[in-house]
C-alpha atoms as a PDB file:
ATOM      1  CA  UNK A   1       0.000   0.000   0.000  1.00  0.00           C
ATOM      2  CA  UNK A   2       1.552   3.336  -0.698  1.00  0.00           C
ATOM      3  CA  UNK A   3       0.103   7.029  -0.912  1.00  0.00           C
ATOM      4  CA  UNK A   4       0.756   6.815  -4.669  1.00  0.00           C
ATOM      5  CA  UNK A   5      -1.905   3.811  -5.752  1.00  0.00           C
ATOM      6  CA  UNK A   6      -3.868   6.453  -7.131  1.00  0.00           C
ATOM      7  CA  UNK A   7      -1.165   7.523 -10.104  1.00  0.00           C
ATOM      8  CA  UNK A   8      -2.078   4.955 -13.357  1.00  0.00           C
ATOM      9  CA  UNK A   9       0.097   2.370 -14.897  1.00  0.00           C
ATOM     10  CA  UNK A  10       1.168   4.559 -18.202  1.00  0.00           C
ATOM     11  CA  UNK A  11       2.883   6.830 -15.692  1.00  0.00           C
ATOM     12  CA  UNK A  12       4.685   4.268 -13.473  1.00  0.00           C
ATOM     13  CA  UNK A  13       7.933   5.947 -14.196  1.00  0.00           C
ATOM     14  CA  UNK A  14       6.575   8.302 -12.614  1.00  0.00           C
ATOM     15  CA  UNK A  15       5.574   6.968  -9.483  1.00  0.00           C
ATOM     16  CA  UNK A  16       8.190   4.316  -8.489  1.00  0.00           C
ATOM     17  CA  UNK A  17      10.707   7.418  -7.457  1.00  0.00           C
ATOM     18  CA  UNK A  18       7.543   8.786  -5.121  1.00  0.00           C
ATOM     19  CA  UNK A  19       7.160   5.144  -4.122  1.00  0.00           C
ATOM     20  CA  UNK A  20      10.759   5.098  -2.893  1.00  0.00           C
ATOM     21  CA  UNK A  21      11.245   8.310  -1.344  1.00  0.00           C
ATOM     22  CA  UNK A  22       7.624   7.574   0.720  1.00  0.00           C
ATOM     23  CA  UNK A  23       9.631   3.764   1.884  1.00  0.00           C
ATOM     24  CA  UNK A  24      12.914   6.464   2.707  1.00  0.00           C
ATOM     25  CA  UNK A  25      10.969   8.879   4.890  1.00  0.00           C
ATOM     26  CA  UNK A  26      11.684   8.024   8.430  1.00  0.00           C
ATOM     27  CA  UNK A  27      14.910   5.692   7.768  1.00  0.00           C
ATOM     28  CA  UNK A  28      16.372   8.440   5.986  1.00  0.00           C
ATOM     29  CA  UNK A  29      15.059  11.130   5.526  1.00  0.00           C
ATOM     30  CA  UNK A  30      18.121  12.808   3.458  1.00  0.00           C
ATOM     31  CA  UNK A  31      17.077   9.861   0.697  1.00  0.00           C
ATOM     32  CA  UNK A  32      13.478  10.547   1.299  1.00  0.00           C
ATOM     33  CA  UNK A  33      13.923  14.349   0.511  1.00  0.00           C
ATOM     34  CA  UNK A  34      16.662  14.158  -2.731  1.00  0.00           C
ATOM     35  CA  UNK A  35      14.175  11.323  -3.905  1.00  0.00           C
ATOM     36  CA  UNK A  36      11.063  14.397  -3.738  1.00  0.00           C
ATOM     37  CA  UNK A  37      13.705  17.062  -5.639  1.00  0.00           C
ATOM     38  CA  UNK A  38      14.362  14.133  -8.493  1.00  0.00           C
ATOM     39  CA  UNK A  39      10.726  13.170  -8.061  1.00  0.00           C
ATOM     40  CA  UNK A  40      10.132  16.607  -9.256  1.00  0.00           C
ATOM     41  CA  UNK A  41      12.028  17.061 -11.919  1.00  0.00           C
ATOM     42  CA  UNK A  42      10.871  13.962 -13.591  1.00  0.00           C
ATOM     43  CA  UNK A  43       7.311  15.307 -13.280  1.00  0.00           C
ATOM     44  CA  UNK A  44       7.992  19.197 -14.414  1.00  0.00           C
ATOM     45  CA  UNK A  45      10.088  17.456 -17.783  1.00  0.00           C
ATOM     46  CA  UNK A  46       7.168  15.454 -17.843  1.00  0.00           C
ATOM     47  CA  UNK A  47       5.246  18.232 -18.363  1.00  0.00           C
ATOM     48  CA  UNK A  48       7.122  20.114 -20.604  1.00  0.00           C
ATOM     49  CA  UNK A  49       7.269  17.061 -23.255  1.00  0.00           C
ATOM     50  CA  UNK A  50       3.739  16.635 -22.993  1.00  0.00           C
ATOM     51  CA  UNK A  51       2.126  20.128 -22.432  1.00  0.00           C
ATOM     52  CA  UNK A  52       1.985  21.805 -25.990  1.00  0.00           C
ATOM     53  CA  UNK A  53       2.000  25.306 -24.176  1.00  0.00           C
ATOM     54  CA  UNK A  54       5.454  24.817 -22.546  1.00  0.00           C
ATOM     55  CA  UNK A  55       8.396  25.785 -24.076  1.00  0.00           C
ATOM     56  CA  UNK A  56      11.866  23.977 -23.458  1.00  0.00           C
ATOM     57  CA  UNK A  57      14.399  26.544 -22.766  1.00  0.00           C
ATOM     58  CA  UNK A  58      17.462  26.407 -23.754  1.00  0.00           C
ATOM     59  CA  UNK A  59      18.622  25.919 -19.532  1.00  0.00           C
ATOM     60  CA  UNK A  60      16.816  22.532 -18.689  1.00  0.00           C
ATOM     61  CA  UNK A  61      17.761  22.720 -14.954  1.00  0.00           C
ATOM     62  CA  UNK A  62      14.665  21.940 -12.488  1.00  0.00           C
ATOM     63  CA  UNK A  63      15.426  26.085 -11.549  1.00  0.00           C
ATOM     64  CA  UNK A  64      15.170  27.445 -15.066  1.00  0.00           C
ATOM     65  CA  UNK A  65      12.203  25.436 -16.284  1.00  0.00           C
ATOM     66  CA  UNK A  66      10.453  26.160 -13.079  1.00  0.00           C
ATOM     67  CA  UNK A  67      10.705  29.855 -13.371  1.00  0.00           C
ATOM     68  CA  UNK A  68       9.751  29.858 -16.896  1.00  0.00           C
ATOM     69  CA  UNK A  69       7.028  32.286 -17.201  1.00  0.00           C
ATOM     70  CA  UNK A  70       4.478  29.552 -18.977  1.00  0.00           C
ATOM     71  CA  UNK A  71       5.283  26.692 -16.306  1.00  0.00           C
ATOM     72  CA  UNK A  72       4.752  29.607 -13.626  1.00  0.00           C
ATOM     73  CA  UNK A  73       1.386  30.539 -15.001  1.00  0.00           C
ATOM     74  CA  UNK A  74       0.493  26.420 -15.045  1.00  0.00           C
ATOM     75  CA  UNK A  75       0.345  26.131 -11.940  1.00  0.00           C
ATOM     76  CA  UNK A  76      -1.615  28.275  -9.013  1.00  0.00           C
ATOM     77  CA  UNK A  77       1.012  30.322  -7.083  1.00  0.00           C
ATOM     78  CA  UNK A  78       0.675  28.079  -3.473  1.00  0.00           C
ATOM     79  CA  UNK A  79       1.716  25.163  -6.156  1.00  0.00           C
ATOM     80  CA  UNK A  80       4.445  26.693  -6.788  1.00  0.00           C
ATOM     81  CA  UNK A  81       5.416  27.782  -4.242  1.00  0.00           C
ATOM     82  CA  UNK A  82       4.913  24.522  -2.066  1.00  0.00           C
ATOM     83  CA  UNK A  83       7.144  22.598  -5.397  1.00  0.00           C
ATOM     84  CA  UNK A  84       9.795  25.003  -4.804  1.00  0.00           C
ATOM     85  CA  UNK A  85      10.175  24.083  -1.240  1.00  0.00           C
ATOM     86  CA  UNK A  86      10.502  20.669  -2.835  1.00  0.00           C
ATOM     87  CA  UNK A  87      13.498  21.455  -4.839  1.00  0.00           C
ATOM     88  CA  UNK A  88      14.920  23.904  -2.180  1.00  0.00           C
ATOM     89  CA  UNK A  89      14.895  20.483   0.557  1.00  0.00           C
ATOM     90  CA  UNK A  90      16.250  18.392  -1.865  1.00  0.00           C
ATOM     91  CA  UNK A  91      19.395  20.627  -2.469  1.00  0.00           C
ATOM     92  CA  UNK A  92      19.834  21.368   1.074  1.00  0.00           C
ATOM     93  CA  UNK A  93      20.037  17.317   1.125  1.00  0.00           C
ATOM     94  CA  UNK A  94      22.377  17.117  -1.450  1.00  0.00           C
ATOM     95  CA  UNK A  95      24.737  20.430  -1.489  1.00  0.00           C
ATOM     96  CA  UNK A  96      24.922  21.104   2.791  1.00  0.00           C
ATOM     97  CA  UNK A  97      25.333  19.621   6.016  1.00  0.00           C
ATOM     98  CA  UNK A  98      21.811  20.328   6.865  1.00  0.00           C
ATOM     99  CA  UNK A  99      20.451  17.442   8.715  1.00  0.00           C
ATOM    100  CA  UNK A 100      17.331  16.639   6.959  1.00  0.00           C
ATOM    101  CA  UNK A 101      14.120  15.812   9.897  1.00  0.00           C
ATOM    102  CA  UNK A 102      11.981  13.388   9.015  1.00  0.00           C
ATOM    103  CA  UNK A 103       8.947  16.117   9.328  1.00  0.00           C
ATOM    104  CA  UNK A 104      10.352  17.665   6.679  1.00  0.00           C
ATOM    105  CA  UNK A 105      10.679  14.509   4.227  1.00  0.00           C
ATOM    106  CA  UNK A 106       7.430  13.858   5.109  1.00  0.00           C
ATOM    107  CA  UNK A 107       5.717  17.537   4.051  1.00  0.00           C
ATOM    108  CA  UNK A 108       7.762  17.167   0.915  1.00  0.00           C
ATOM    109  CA  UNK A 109       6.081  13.959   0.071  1.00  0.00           C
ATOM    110  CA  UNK A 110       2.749  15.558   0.911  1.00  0.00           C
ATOM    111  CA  UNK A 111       3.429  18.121  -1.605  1.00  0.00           C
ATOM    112  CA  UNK A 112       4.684  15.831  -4.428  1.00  0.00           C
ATOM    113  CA  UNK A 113       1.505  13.928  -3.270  1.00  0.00           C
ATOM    114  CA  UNK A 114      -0.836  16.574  -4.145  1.00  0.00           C
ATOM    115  CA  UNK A 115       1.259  18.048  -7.498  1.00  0.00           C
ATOM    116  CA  UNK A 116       1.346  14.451  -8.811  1.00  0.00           C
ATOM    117  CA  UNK A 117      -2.244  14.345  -7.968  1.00  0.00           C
ATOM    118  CA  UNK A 118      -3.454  17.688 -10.168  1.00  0.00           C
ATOM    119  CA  UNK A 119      -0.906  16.704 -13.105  1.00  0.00           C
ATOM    120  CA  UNK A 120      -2.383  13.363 -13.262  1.00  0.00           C
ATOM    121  CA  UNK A 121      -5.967  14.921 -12.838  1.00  0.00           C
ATOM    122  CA  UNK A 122      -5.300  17.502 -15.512  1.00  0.00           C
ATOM    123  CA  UNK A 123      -3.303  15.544 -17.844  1.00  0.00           C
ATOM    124  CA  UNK A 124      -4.819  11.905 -17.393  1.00  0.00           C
ATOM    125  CA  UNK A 125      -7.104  10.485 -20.310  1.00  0.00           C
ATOM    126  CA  UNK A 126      -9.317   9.048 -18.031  1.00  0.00           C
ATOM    127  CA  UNK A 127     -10.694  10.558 -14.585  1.00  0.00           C
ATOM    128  CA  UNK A 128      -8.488  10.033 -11.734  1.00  0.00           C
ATOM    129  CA  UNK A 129      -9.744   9.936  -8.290  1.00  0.00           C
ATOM    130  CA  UNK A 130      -6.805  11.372  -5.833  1.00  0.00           C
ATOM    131  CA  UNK A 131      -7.241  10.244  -2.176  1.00  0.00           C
ATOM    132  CA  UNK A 132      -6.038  12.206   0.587  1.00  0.00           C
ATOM    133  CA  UNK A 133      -2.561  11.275   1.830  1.00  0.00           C
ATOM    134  CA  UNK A 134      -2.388   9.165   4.568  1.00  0.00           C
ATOM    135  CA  UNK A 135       0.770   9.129   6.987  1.00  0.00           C
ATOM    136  CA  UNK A 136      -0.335   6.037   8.549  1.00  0.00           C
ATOM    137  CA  UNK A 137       0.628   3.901   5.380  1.00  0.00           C
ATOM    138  CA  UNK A 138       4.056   5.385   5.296  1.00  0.00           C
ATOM    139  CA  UNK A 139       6.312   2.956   6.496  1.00  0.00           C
ATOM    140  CA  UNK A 140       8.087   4.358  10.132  1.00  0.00           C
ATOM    141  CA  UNK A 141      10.875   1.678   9.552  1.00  0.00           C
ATOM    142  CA  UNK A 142      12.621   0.228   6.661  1.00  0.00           C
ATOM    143  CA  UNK A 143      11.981  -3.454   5.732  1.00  0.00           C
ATOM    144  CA  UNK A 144      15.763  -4.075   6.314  1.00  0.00           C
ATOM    145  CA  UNK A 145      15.536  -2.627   9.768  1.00  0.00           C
ATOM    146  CA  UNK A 146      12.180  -4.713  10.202  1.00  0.00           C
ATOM    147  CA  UNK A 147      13.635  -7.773   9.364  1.00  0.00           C
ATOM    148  CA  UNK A 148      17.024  -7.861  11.507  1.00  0.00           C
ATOM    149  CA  UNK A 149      14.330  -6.795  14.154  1.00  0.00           C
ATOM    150  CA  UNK A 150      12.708  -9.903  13.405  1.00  0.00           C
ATOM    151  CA  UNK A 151      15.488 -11.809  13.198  1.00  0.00           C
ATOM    152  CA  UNK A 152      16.662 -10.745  16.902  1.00  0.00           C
ATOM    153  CA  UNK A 153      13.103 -11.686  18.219  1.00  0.00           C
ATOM    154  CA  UNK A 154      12.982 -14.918  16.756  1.00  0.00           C
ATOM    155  CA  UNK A 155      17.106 -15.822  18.053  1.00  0.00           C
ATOM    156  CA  UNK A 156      15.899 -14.439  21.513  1.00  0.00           C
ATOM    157  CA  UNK A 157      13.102 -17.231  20.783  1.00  0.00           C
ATOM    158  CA  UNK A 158      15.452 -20.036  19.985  1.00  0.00           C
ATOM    159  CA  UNK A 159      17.347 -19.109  23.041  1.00  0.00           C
ATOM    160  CA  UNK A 160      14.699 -19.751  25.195  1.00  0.00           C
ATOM    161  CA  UNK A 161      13.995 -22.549  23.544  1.00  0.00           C
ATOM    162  CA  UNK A 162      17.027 -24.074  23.711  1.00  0.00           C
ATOM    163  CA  UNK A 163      17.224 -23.094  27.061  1.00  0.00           C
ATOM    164  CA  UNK A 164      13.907 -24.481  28.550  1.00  0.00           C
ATOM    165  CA  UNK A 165      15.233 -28.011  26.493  1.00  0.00           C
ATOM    166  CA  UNK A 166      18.506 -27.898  28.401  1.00  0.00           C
ATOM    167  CA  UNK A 167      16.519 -27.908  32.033  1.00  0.00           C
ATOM    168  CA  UNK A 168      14.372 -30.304  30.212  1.00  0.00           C
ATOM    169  CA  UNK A 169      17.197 -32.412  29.602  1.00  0.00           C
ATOM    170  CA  UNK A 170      18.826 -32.132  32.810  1.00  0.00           C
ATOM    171  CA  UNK A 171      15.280 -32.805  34.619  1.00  0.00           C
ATOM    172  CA  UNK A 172      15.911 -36.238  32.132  1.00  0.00           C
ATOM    173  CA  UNK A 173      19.217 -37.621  33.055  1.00  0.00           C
ATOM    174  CA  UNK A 174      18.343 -36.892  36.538  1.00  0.00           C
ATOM    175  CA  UNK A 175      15.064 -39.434  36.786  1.00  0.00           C
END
């Protein structure tokens, strides 16, 4: 289950980087937030190559097409302005020593989450329903993490185990 179901198969590209950076959010939230800024970028060249009105500048760097007058006027100016914070996070992740919270990987994702959400309701064929995001499907650990935690509970269990044989055994030679 992921936050992302919604986006359609013909734009799975699309969504496996949101996919990732949603598993990334609290085991790392650096990950989580340079995933959002690539995330981003993928989406806004989406656009461009699909969005007759959009010119490619010559500068194809997330900045310059983003502050393109005709991408500007796409979108509503808190959408912009929220995607921005987007790409600022995910060059604070990449370019400083800014320790990245995993609050702030997790309002990044909620904003990808709602720009995928109106390009796939404005540019989808079909009518796409967009349900609201939901932080309780976003994964607080990573499955690695999970698993060695399983792992430790289930050689604590063969301890025991072993353990409650050995008194068993004992109890044995005993009678």
């Amino acid at each position: 289950m992921t936050n992302f179901s919604f986006i359609p198969s013909e734009w799975l590209p699309l969504k496996q980087t949101l996919t990732d950076a949603e598993k990334s959010v609290y085991a790392s939230p650096e990950y989580a937030a340079i995933l959002c800024r690539k995330s981003l970028e993928e989406w806004v060249h989406w656009l461009y190559e699909n969005d007759v009105d959009l010119e490619l500048p010559y500068d194809t760097t997330l900045n310059s097409l983003m502050f393109q007058q005709g991408f500007k006027e796409l979108l509503s100016d808190p959408l912009f302005k929220q995607v921005n914070v987007v790409r600022k996070l995910g060059n604070d992740a990449v370019h400083t020593n800014f320790k990245i919270q995993p609050t702030e990987a997790l309002h990044a994702l909620k904003i990808m989450h709602n720009f995928s959400g109106w390009v796939v309701r404005v540019y989808s064929g079909t009518k796409v329903i967009v349900p609201p995001f939901d932080e309780s499907i976003v994964p607080v650990e990573s499955e690695e993490v999970k698993t060695k935690r399983q792992l430790k509970a289930l050689e604590d269990e063969l301890l025991q185990t072993k353990e409650i044989n050995r008194k068993l055994q004992d109890e044995l030679e005993r009678n």
